[in-house]
Protein backbone atom coordinates (compact mmCIF):
# COMPACT_ATOMS: atom_id res chain seq x y z
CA UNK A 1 122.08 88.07 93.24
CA UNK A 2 121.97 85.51 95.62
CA UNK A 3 124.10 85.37 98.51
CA UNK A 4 126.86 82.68 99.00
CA UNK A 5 127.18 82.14 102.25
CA UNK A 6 123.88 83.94 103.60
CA UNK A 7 124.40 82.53 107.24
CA UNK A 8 126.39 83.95 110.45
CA UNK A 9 128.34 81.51 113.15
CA UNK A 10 124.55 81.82 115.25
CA UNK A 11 121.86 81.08 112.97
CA UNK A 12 124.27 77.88 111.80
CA UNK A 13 124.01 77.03 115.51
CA UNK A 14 120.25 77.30 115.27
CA UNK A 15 119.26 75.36 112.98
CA UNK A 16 122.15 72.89 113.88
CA UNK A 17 120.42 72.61 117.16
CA UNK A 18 117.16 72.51 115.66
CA UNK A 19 117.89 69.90 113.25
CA UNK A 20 117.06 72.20 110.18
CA UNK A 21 120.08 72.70 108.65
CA UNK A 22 118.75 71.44 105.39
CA UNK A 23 116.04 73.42 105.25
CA UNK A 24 117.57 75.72 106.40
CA UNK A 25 120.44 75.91 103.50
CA UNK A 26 117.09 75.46 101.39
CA UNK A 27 115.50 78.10 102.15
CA UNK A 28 118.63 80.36 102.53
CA UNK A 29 118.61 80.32 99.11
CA UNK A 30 116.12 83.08 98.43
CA UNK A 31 118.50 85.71 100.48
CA UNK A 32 119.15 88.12 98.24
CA UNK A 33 121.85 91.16 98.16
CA UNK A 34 119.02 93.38 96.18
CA UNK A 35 115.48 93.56 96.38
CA UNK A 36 113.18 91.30 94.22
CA UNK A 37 111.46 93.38 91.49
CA UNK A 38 108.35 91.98 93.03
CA UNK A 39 109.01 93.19 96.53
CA UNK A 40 109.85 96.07 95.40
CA UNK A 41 106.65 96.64 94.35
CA UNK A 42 105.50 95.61 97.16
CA UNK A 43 107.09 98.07 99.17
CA UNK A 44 105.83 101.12 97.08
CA UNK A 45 101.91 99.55 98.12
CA UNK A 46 102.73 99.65 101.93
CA UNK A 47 102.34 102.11 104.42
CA UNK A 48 103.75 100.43 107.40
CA UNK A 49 107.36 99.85 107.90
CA UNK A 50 109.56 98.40 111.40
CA UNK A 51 112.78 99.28 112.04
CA UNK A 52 115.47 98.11 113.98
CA UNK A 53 117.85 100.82 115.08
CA UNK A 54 120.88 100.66 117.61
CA UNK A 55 121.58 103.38 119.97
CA UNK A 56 124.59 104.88 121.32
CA UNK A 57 124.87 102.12 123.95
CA UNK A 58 124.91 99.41 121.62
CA UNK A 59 121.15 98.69 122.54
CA UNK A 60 118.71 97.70 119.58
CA UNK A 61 115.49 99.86 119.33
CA UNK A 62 111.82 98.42 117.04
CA UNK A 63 110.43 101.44 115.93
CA UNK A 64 107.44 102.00 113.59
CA UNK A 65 106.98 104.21 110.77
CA UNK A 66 103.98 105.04 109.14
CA UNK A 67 103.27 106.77 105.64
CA UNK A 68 100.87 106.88 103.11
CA UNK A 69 101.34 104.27 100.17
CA UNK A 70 104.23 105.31 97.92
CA UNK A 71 106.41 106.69 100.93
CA UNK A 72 108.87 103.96 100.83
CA UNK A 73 110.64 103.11 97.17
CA UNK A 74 112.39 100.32 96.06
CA UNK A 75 112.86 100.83 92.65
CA UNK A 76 116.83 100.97 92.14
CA UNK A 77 116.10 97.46 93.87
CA UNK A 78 119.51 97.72 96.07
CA UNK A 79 118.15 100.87 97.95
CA UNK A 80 115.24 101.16 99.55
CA UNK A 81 114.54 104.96 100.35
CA UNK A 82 111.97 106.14 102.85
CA UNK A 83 110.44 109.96 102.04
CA UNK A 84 111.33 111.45 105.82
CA UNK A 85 108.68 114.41 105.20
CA UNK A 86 106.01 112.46 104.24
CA UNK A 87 106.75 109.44 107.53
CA UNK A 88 104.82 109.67 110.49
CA UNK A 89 107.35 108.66 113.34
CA UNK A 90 106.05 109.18 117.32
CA UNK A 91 107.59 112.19 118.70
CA UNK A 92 109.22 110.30 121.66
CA UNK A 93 111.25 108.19 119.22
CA UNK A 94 115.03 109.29 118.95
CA UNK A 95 115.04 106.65 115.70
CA UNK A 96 116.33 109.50 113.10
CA UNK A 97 119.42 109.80 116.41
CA UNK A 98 119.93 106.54 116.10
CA UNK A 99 120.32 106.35 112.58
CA UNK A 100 122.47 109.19 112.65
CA UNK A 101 124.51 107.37 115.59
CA UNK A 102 124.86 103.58 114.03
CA UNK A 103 124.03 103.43 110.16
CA UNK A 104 122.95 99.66 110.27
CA UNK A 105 119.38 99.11 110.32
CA UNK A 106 117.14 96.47 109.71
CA UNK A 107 113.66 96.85 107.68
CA UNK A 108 110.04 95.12 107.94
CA UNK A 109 107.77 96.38 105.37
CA UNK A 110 104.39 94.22 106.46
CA UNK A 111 100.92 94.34 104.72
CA UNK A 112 98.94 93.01 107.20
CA UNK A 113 95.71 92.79 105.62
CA UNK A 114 97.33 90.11 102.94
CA UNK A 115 100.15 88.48 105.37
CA UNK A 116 102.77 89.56 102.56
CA UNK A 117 106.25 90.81 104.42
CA UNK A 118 109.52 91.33 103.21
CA UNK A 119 112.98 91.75 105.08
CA UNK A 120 115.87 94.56 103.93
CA UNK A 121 118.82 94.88 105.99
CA UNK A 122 121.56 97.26 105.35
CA UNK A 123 123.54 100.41 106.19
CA UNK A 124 121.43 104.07 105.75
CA UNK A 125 122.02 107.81 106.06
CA UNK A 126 119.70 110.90 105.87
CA UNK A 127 119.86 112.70 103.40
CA UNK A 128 117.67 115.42 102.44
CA UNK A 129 114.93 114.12 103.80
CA UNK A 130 115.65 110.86 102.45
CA UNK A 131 116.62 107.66 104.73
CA UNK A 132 118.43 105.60 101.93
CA UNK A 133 119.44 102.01 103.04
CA UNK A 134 121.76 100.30 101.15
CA UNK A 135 121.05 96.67 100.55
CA UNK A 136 122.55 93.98 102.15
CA UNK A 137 120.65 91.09 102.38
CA UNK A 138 116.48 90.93 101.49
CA UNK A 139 114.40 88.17 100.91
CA UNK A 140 110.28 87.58 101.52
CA UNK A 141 108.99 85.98 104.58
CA UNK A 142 106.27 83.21 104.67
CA UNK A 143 102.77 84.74 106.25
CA UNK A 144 102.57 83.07 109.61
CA UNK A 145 101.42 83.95 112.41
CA UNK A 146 100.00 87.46 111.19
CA UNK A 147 96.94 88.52 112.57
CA UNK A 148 95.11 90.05 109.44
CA UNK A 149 94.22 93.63 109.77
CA UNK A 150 92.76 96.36 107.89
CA UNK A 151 94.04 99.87 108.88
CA UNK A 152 93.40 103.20 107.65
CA UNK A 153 94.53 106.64 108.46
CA UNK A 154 94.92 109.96 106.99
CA UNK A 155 97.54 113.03 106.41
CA UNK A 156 94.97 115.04 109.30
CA UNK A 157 95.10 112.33 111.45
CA UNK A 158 98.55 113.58 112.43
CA UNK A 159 99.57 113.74 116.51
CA UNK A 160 101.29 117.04 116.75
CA UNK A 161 101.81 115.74 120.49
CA UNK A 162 101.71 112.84 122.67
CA UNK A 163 102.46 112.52 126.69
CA UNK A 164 105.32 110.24 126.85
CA UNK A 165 106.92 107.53 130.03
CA UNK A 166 109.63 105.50 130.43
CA UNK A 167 111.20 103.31 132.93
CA UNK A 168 112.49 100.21 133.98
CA UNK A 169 109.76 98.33 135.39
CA UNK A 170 106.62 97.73 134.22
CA UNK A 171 103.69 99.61 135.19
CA UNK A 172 99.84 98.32 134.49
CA UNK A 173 99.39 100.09 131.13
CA UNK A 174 102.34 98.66 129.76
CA UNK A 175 101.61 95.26 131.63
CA UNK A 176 98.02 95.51 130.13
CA UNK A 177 99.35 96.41 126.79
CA UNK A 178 101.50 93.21 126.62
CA UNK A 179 99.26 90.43 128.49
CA UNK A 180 96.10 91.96 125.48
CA UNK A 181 98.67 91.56 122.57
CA UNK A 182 98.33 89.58 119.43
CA UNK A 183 101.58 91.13 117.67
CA UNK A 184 104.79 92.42 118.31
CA UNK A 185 108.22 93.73 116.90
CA UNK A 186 111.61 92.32 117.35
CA UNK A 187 114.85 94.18 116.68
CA UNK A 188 118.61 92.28 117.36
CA UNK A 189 121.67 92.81 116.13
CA UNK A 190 125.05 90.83 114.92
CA UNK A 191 128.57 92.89 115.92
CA UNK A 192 128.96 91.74 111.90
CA UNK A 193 125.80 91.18 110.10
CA UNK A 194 123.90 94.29 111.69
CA UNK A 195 120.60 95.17 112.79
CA UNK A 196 117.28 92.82 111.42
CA UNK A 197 113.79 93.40 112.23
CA UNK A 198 111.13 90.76 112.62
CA UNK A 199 107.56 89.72 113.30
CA UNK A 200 106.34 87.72 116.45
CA UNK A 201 102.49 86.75 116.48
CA UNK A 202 100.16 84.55 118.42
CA UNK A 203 96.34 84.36 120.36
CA UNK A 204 96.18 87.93 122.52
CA UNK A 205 98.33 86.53 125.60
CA UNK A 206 101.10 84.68 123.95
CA UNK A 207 102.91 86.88 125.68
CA UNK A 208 103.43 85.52 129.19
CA UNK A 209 104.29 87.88 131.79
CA UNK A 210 106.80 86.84 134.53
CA UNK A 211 107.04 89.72 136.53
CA UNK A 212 107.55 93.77 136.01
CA UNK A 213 110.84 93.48 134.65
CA UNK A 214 110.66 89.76 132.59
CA UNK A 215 108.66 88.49 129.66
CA UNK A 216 108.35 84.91 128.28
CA UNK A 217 107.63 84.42 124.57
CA UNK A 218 107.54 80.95 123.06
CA UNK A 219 109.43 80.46 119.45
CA UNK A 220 106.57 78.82 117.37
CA UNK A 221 107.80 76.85 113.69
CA UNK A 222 109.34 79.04 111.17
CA UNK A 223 111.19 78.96 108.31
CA UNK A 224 114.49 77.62 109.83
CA UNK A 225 116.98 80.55 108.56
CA UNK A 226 116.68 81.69 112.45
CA UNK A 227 117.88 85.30 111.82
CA UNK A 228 116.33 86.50 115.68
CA UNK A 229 117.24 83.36 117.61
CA UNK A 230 120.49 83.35 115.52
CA UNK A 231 120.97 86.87 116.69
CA UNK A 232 120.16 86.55 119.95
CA UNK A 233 122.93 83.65 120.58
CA UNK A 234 125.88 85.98 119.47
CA UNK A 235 124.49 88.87 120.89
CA UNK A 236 121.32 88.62 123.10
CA UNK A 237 120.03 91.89 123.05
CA UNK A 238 117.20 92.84 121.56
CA UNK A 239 113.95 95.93 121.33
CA UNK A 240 110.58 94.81 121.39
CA UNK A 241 107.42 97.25 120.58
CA UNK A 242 104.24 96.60 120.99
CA UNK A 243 101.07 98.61 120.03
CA UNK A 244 97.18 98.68 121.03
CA UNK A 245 95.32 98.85 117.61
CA UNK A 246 92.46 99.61 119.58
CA UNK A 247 93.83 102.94 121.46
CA UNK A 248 96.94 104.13 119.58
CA UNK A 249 99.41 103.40 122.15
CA UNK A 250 102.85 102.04 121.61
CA UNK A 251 105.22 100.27 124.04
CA UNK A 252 109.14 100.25 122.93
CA UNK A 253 111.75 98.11 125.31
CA UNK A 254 115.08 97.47 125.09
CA UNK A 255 116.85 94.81 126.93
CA UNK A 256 118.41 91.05 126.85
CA UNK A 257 117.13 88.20 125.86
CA UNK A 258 118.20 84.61 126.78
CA UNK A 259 117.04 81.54 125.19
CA UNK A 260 115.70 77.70 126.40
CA UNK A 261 115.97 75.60 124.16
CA UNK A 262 113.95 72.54 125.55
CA UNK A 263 111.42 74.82 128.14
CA UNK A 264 108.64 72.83 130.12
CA UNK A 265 105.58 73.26 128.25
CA UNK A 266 102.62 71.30 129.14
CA UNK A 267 99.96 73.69 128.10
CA UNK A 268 101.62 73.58 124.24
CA UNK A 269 102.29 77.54 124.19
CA UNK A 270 104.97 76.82 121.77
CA UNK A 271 103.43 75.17 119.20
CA UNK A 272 105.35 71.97 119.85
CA UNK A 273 109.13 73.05 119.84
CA UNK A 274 109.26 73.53 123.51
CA UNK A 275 111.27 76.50 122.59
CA UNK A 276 110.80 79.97 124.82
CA UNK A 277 112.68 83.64 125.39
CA UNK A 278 113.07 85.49 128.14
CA UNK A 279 113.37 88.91 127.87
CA UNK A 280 114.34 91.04 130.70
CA UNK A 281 113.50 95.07 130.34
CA UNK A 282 116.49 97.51 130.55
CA UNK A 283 114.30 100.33 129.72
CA UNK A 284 110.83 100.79 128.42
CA UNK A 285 109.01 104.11 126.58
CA UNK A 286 105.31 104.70 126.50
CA UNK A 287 104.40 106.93 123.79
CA UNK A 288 101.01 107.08 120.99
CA UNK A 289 101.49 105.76 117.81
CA UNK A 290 102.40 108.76 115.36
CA UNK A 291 98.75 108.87 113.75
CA UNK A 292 95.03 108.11 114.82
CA UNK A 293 94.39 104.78 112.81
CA UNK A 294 91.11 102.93 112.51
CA UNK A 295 92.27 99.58 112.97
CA UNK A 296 89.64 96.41 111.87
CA UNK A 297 90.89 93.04 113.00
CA UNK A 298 90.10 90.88 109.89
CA UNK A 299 91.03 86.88 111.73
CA UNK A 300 94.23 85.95 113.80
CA UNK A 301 96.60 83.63 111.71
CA UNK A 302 95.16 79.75 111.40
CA UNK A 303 98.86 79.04 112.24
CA UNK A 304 98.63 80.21 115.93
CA UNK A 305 98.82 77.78 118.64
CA UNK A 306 96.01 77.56 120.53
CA UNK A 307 93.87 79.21 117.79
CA UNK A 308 90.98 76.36 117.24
């Protein structure tokens, strides 16, 4: 069923700010408290999934899970479950800790190759083998600003074992890793609403590094429910991960981000809202992605500023 009041106190003050509070209570309308039977379907087809996770300090985590199609399942429409024994997770990631630790998570299921996403936020447990995430809000999302991508990977493909880092400031793999990116992962959190994972894309250096601790993203148009940015002004931290399709290896932060609202933008990074983020790293994990994939970049999303 649809969801009465579908908005928190900071994505009201988005799109107040913004000027999209119409369309915003417009498109508001398609959050959901169960999973549409077509998404659901959806789901069962995919075999990527991000998740947002919180950690014992109250610090969101992205995470990616990988699996072939018919790992996830959305059938009882409000529970999604995800098949544990048959997910490929990297072996650095604490994300089955951190489920354990804080139940509310936040779910991307993406199929890149078609731009089709859909959003399910909720509370989970393990059980059995089983993460089961009980459904509190879902609804699709609208295909922009996904870079289309065909990837493939199988069962033997498996990485039994990966060398791992971490730190606070940013070293030149994980500097290269972000200034080369067309696609990251956002996870934030509400004290309330709890966790939500989303989708930032752009041309390969949308990204702007600041220094080795600070990152500048600019907040293109969207679909003016404002569920990061809404996020991120009652609570601005956030987990970012980034990965190189090219040589398997992932880059997970946690940290804060702080928004401007009316940034100086004379080269038109943002698309036209003059709207950036800042994020500042509080700690940063270099690790492979949990399989070999062969990844074929199919275009980059005619939506991208700066993409002529």
């Amino acid at each position: 069923m649809h969801i009465e009041n579908p908005f928190h106190d900071g994505e009201l003050e988005a799109q107040r700010r913004t000027g999209e509070s119409a369309e915003g209570a417009r498109n508001g309308e398609m959050i959901m408290d169960r999973i549409h039977p077509g998404g659901a379907k959806l789901i069962e087809r995919q075999q990527l999934l991000v998740l947002a996770t919180i950690d014992k300090q109250s610090r969101p985590w992205a995470s990616v899970v990988l699996g072939q199609p018919g790992f996830m399942n959305a059938s009882a429409l409000d529970e999604m479950i995800v098949d544990l024994s048959a997910a490929r997770v990297a072996v650095s990631d604490q994300l089955l800790n951190r489920v354990e630790n804080d139940g509310r998570v936040g779910a991307l299921i993406i199929a890149l190759a078609s731009r089709l996403r859909i959003r399910v936020n909720g509370n989970a447990k393990i059980d059995n083998q089983l993460l089961r995430i009980r459904v509190a809000e879902s609804y699709p999302n609208c295909p922009k600003y996904i870079q289309r991508r065909r990837i493939d990977f199988s069962d033997e493909s498996t990485i039994a074992s990966a060398p791992t880092s971490s730190g606070i400031n940013l070293e030149d793999e994980q500097l290269r890793i972000i200034r080369d990116a067309d696609t990251f992962f956002i996870a934030t959190m509400h004290p309330d609403r709890g966790a939500d994972a989303s989708h930032r894309g752009g041309m390969p250096g949308f990204v702007e590094v600041i220094d080795d601790r600070t990152l500048s993203v600019p907040d293109y148009v969207g679909n003016s429910i404002y569920n990061t940015i809404g996020n991120l002004i009652v609570n601005p931290a956030a987990g970012l991960v980034f990965f190189d399709f090219e040589t398997g290896a992932m880059l997970q932060m946690t940290g804060m981000a702080m928004i401007d609202w009316d940034g100086e933008d004379t080269d038109d990074r943002t698309g036209g809202t003059k709207r950036f983020w800042t994020f500042t790293v509080d700690e940063w994990v270099l690790s492979a992605m949990p399989v070999k994939m062969d990844c074929e970049l199919i275009d980059y999303s005619p939506f991208n500023p700066g993409n002529e």
